[in-house]
C-alpha atoms as a PDB file:
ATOM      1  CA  UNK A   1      25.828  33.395 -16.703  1.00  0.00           C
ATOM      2  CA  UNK A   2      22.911  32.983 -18.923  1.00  0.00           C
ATOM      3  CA  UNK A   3      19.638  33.173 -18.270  1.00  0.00           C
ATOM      4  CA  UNK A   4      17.399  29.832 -17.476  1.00  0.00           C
ATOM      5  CA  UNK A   5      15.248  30.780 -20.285  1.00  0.00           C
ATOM      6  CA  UNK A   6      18.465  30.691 -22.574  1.00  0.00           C
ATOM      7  CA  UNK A   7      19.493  27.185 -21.012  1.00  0.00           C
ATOM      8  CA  UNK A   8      16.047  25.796 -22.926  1.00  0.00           C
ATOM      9  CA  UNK A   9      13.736  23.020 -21.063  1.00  0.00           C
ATOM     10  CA  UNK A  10      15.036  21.833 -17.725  1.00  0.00           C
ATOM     11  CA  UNK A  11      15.006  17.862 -17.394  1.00  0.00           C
ATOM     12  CA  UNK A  12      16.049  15.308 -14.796  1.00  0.00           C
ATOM     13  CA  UNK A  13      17.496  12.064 -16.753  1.00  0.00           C
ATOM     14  CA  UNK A  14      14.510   8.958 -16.246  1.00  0.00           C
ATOM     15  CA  UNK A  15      17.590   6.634 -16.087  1.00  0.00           C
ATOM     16  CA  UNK A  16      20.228   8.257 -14.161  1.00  0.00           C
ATOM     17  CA  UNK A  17      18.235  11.034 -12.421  1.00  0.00           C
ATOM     18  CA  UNK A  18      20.876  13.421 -13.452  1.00  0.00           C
ATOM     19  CA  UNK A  19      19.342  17.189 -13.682  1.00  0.00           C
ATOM     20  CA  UNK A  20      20.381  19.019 -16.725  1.00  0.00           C
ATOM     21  CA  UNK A  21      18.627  21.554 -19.756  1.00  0.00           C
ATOM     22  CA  UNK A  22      18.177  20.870 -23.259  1.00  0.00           C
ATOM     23  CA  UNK A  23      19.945  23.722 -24.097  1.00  0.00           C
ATOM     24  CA  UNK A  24      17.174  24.333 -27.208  1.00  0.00           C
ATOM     25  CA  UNK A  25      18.502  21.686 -28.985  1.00  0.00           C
ATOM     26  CA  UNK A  26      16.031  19.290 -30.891  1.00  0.00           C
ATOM     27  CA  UNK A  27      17.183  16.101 -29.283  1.00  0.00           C
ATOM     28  CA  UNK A  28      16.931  16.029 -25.346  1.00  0.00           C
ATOM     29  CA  UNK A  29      19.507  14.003 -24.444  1.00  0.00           C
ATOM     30  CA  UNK A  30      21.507  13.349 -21.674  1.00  0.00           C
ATOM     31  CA  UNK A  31      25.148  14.681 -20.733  1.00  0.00           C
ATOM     32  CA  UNK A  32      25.901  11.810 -18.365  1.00  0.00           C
ATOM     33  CA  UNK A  33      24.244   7.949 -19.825  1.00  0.00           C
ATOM     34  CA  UNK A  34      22.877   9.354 -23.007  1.00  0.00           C
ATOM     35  CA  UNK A  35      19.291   8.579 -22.685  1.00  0.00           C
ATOM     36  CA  UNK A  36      17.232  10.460 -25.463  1.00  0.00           C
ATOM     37  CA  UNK A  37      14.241  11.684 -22.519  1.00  0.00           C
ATOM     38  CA  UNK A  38      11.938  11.495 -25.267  1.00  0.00           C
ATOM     39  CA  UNK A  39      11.859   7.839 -24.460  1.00  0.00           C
ATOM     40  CA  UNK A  40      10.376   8.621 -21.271  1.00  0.00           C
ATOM     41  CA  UNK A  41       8.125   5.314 -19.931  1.00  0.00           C
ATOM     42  CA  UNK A  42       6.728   8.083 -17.544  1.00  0.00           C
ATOM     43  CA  UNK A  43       6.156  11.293 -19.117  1.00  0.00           C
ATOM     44  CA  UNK A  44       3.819  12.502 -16.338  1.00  0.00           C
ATOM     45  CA  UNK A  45       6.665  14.719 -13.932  1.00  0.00           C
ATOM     46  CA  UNK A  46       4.346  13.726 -10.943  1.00  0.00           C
ATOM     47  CA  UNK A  47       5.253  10.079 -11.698  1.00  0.00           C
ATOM     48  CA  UNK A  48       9.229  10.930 -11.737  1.00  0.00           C
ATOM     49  CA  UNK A  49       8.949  12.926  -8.503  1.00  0.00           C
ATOM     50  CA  UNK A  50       7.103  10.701  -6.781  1.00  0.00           C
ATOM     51  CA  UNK A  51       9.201   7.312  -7.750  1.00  0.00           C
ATOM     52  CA  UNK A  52      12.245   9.310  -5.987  1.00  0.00           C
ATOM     53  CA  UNK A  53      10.357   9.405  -2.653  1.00  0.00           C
ATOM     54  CA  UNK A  54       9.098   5.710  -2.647  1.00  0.00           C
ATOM     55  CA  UNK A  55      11.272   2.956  -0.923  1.00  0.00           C
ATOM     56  CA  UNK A  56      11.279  -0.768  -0.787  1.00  0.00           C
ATOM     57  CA  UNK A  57      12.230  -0.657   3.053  1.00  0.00           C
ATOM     58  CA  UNK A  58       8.119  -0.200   3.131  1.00  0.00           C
ATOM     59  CA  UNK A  59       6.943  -3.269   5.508  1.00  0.00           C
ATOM     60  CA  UNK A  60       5.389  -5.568   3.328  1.00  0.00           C
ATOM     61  CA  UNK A  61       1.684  -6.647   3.786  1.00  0.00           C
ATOM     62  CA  UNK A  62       2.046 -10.799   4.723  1.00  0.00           C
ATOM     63  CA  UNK A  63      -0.436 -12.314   2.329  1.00  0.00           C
ATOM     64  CA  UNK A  64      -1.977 -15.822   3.089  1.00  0.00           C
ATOM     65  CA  UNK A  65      -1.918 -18.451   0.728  1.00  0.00           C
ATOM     66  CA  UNK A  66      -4.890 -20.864   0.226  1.00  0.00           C
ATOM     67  CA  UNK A  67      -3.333 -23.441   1.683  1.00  0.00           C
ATOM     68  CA  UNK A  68      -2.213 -21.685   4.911  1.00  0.00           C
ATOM     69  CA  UNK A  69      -5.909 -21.056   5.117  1.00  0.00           C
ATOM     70  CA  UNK A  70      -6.685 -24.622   4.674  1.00  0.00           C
ATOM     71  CA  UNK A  71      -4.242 -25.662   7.272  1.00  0.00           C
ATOM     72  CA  UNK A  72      -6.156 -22.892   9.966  1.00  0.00           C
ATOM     73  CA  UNK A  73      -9.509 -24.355   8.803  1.00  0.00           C
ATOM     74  CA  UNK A  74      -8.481 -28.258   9.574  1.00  0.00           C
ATOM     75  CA  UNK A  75      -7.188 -26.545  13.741  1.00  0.00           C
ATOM     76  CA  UNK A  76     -10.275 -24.396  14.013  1.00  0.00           C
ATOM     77  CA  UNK A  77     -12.524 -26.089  16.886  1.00  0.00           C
ATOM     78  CA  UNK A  78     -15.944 -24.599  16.253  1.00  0.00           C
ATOM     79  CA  UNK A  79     -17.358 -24.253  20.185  1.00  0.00           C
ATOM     80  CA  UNK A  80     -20.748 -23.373  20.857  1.00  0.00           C
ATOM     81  CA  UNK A  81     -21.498 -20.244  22.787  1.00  0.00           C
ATOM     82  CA  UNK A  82     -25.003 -21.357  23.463  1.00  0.00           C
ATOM     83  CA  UNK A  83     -25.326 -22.480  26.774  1.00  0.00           C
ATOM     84  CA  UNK A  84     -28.715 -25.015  27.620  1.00  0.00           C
ATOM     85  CA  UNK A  85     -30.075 -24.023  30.465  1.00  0.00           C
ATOM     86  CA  UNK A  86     -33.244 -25.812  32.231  1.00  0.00           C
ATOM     87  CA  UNK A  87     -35.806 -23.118  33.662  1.00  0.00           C
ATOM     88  CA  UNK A  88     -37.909 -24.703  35.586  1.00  0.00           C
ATOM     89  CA  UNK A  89     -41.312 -22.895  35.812  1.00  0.00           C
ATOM     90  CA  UNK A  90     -42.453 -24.351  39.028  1.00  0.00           C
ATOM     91  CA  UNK A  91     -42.181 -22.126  42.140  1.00  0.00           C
ATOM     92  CA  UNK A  92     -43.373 -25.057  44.346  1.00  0.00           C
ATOM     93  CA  UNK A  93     -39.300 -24.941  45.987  1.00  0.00           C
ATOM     94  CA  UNK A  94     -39.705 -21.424  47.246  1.00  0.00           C
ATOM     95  CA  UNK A  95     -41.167 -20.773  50.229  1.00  0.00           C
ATOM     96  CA  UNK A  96     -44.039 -19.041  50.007  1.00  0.00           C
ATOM     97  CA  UNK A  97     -44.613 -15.896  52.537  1.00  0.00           C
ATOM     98  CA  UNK A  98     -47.944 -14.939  53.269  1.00  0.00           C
ATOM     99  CA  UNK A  99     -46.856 -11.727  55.338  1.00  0.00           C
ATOM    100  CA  UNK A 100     -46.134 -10.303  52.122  1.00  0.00           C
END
């Protein structure tokens, strides 16, 4: 079996993910669909390996339109937390104790 460095530049296909190596010739090109990898969109590897690892079963973040929010502004009852309350400064109702 030859040698890896004999096999030329390892790639993994950007259309079909299939792994394979140049084999030193000038046009990388793949075995199975044919894709010349120079045509890369993503030529960063980090970009490749990390689209393998990302799903679409990720929960989706619910966004809220602007009319939803219109429609929670018109049922919003604005209440106010303040409550009045009468203090009445006058300590004529107490009893007054003298004993004190």
């Amino acid at each position: 079996m030859p040698s890896k460095v004999d096999l030329g530049k390892r790639y993994t296909c950007f259309q079909c993910g299939k792994g394979f190596y140049d084999l030193n010739r000038p046009d990388p090109v793949c075995p199975k669909c044919g894709a010349d990898q120079r045509d890369d969109p993503t030529p960063d590897p980090r970009v490749a390996v990390m689209s393998k690892y990302k799903t679409s079963s990720k929960p989706v973040k619910p966004t809220v339109s602007a009319a939803y929010d219109k429609d929670l502004d018109d049922d919003v009852e604005v209440v106010d937390d303040e409550v009045d309350v009468d203090v009445d400064d006058d300590d004529d109702d107490l009893p007054v104790d003298a004993d004190i």
